[in-house]
N, C-alpha and C. Protein backbone atom coordinates (compact mmCIF):
# COMPACT_ATOMS: atom_id res chain seq x y z
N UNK A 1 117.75 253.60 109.05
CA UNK A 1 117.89 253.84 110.46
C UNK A 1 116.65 254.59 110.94
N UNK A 2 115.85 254.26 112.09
CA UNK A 2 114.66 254.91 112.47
C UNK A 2 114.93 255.93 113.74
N UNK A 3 114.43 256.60 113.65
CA UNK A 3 115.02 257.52 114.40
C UNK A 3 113.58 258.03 115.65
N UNK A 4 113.64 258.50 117.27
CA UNK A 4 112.62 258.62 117.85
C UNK A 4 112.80 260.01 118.39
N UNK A 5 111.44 260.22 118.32
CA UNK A 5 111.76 262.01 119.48
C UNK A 5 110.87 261.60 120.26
N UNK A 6 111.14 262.08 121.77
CA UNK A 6 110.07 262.03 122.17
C UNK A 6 109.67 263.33 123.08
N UNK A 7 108.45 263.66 123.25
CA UNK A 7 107.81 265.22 123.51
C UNK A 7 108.11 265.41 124.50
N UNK A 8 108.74 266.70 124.03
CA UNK A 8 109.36 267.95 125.76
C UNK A 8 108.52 268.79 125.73
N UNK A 9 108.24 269.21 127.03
CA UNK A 9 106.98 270.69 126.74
C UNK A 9 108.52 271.66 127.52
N UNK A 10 108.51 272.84 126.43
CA UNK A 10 109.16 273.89 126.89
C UNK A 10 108.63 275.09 127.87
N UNK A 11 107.54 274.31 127.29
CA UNK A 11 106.68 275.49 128.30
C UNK A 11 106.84 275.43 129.84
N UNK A 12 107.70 274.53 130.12
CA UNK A 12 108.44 274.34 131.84
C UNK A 12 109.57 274.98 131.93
N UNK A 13 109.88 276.01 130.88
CA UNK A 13 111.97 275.84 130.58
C UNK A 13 113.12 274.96 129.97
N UNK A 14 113.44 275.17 129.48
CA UNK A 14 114.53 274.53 129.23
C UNK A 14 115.55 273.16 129.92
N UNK A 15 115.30 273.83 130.78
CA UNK A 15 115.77 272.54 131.38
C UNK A 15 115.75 271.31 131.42
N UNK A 16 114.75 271.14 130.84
CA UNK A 16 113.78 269.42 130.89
C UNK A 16 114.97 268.78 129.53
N UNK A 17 114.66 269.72 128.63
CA UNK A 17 115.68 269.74 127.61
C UNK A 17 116.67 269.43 128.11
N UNK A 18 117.49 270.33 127.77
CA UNK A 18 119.20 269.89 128.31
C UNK A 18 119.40 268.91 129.16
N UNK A 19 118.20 268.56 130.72
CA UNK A 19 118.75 267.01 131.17
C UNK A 19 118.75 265.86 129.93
N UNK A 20 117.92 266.00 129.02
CA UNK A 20 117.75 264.60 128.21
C UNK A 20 118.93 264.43 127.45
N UNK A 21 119.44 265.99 126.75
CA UNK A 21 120.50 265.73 125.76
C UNK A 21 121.66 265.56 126.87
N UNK A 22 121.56 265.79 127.95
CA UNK A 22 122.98 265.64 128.85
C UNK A 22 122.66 263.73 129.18
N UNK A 23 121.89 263.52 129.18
CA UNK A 23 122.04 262.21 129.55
C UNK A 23 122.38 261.31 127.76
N UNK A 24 121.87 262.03 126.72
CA UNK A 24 122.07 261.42 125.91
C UNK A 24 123.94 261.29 125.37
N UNK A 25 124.17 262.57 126.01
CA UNK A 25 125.56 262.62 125.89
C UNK A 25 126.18 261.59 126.65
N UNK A 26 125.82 260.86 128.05
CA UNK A 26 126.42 260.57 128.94
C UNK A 26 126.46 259.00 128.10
N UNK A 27 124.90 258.83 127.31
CA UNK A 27 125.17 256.99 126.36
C UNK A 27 126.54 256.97 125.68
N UNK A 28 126.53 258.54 124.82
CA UNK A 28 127.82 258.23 123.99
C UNK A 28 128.74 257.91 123.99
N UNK A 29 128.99 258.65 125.49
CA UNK A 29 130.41 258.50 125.96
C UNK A 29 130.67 257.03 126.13
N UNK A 30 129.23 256.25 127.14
CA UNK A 30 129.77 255.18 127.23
C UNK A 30 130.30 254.08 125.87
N UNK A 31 129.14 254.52 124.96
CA UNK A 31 129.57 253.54 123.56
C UNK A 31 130.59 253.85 123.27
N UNK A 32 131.22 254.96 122.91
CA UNK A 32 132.68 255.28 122.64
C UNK A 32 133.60 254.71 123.39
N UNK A 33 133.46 254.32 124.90
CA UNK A 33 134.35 253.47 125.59
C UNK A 33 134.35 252.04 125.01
N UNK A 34 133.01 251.70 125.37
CA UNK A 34 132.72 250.27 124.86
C UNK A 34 133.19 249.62 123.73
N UNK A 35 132.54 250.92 122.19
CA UNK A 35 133.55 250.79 120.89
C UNK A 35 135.27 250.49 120.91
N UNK A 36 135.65 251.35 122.12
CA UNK A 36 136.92 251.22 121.97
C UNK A 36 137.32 250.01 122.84
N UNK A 37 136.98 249.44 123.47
CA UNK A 37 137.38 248.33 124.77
C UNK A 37 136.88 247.13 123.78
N UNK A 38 135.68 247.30 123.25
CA UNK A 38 135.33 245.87 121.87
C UNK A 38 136.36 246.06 120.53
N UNK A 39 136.94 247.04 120.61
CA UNK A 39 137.82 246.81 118.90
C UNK A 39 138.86 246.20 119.88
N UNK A 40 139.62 247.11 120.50
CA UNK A 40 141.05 246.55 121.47
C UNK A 40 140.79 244.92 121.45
N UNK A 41 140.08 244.16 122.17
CA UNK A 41 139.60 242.99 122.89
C UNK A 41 139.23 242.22 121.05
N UNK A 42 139.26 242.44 119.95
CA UNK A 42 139.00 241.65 119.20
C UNK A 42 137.82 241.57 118.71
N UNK A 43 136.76 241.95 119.73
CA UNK A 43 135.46 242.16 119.40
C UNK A 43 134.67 242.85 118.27
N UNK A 44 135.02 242.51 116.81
CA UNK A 44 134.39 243.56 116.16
C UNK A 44 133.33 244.09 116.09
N UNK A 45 132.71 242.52 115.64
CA UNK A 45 131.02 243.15 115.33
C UNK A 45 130.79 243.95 116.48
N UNK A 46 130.94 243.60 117.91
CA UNK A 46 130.52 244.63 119.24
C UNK A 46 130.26 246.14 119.16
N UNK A 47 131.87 246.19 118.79
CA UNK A 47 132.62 247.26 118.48
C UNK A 47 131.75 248.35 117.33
N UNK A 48 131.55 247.35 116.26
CA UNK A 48 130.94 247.67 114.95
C UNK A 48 129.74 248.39 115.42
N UNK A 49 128.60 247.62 116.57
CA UNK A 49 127.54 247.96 117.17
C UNK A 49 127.40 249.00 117.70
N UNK A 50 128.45 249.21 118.48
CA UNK A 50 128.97 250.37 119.38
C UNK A 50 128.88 252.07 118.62
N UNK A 51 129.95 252.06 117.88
CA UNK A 51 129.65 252.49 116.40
C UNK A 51 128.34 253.01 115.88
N UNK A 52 127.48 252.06 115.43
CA UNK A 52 126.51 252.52 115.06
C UNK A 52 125.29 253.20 116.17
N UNK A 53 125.65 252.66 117.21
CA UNK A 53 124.88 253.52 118.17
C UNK A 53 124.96 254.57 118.40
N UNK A 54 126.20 255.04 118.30
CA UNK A 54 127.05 256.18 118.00
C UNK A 54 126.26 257.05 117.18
N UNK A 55 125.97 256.51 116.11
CA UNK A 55 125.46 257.31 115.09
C UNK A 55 123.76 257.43 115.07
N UNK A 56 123.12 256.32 115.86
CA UNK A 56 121.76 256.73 116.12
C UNK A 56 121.32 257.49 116.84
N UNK A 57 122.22 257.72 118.06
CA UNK A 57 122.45 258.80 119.07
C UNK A 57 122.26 260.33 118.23
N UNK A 58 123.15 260.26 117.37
CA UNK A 58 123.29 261.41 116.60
C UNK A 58 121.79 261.95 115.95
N UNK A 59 121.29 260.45 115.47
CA UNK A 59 120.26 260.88 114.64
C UNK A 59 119.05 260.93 115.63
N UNK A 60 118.84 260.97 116.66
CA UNK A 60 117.86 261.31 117.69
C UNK A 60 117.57 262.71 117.99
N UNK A 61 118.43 263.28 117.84
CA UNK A 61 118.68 264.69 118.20
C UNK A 61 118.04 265.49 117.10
N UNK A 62 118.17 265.17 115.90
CA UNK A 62 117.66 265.51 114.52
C UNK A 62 116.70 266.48 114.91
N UNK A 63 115.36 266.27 115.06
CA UNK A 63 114.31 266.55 115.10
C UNK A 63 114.23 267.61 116.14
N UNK A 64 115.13 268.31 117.16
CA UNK A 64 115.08 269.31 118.34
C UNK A 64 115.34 270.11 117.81
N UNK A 65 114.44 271.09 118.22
CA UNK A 65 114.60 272.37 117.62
C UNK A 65 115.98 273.51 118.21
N UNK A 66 116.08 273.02 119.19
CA UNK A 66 117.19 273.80 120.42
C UNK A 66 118.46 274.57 119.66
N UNK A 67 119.44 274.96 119.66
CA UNK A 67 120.60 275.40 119.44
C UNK A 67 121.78 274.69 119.84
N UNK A 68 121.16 273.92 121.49
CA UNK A 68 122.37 273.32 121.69
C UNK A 68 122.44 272.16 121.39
N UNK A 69 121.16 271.93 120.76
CA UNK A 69 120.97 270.20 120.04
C UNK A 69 121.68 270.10 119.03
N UNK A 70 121.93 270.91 117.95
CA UNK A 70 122.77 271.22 117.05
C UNK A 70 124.14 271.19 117.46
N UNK A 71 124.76 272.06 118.22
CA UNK A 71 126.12 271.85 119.31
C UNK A 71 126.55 270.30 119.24
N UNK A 72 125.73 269.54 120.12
CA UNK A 72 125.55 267.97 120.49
C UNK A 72 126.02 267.20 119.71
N UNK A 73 124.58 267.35 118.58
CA UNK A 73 124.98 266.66 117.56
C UNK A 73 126.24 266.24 116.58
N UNK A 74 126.97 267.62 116.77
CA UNK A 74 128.16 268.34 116.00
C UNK A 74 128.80 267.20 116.42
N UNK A 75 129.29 267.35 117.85
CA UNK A 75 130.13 266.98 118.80
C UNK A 75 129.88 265.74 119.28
N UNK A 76 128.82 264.93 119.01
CA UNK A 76 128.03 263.35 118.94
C UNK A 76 129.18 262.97 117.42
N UNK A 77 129.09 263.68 116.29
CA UNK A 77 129.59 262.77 115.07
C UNK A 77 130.74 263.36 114.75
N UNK A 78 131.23 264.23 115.25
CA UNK A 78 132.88 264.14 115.62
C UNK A 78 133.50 263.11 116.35
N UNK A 79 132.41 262.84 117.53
CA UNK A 79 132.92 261.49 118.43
C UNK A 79 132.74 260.35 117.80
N UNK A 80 131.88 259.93 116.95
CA UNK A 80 131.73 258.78 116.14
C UNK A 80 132.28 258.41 115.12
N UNK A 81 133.05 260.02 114.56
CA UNK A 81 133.75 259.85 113.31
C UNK A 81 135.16 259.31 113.88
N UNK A 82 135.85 259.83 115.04
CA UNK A 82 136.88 259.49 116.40
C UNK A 82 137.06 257.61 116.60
N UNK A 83 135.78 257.07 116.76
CA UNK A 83 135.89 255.83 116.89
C UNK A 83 135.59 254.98 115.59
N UNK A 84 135.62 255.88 114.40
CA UNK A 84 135.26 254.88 113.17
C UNK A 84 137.17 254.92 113.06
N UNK A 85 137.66 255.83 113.07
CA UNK A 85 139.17 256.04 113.08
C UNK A 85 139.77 255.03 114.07
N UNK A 86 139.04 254.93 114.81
CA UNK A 86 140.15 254.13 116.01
C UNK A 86 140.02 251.99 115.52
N UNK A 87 138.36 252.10 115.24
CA UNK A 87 138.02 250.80 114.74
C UNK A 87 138.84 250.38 113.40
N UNK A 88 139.04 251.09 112.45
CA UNK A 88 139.37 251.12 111.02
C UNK A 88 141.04 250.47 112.18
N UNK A 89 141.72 251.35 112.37
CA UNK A 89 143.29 251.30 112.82
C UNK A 89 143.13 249.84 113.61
N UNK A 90 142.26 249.65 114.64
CA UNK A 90 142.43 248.47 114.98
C UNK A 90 141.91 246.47 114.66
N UNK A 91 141.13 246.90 113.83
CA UNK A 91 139.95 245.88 113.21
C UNK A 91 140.19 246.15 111.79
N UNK A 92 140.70 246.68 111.09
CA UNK A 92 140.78 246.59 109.61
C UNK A 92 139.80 247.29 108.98
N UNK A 93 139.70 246.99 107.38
CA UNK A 93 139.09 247.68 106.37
C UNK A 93 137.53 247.03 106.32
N UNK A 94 137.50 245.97 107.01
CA UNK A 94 136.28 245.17 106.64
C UNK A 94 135.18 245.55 106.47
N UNK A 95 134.71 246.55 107.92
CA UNK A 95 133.47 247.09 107.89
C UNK A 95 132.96 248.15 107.45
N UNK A 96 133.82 248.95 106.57
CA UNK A 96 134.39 250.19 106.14
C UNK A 96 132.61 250.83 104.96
N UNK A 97 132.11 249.88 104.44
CA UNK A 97 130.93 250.27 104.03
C UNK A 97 130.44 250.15 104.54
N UNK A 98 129.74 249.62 105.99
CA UNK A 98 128.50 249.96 106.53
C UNK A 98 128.54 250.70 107.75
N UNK A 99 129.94 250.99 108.06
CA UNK A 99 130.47 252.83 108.50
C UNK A 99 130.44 253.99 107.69
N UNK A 100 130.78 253.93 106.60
CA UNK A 100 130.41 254.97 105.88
C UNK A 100 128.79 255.23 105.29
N UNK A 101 128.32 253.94 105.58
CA UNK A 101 126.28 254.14 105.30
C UNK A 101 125.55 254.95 106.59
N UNK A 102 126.59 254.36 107.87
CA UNK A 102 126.11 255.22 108.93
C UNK A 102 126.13 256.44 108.99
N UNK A 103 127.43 256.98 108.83
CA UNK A 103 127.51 258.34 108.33
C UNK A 103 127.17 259.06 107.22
N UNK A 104 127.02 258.51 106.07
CA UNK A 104 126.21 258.89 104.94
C UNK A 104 125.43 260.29 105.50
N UNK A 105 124.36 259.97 106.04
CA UNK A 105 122.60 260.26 106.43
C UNK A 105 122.98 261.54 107.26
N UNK A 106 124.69 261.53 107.30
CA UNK A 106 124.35 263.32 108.39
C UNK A 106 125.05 264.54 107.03
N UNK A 107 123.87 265.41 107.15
CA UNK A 107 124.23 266.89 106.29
C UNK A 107 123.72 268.01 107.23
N UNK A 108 124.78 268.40 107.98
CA UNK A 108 124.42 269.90 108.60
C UNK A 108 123.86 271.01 108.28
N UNK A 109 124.79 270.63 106.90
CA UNK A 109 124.23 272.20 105.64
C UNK A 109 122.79 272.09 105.12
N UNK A 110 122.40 270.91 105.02
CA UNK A 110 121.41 270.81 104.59
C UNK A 110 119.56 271.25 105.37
N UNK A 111 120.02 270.93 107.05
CA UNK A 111 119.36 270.63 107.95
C UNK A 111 118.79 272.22 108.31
């Protein structure tokens, strides 16, 4: 999974920050809808997609140095772990390894 940052100057405040991760929050939400409206509807692979966006979202954030990027993130793969639960219950066991490869790649403790 490739992951992008792209350069904030802090040297304006903070702010510049937090709009990006607030808008990045605002993708998740929608994939988490989407994930859930593509498993409901039959749609797996969609769904499956949805999902993993989920989790690239997550891994974007990686690289910010912030405090509340960390927060985000937390709360980005709680939400992704939320719709691997909801996909599994509604779509079956099928895709079950290349959900757990997505999630693999996150260690908090480590970071």
């Amino acid at each position: 999974m490739q992951a992008v940052r792209f350069p904030i100057v802090y040297r304006a405040g903070t702010e510049w920050a937090v709009l990006q991760i607030q808008r990045l929050v605002s993708v998740v939400r929608l994939l988490q809808l989407s994930s859930h409206v593509n498993a409901h509807d039959g749609n797996t692979q969609q769904a499956l997609d949805d999902i993993l966006g989920l989790f690239a979202a997550l891994e974007a954030l990686r690289a910010e140095p912030s405090q509340i990027s960390l927060f985000v993130r937390t709360a980005v793969h709680v939400t992704g772990c939320g719709a691997v639960q909801q996909f599994i219950g509604q779509s079956g066991w099928g895709q079950l390894a290349t959900l757990q490869q997505a999630g693999r790649g996150v260690d908090f403790k480590r970071e």
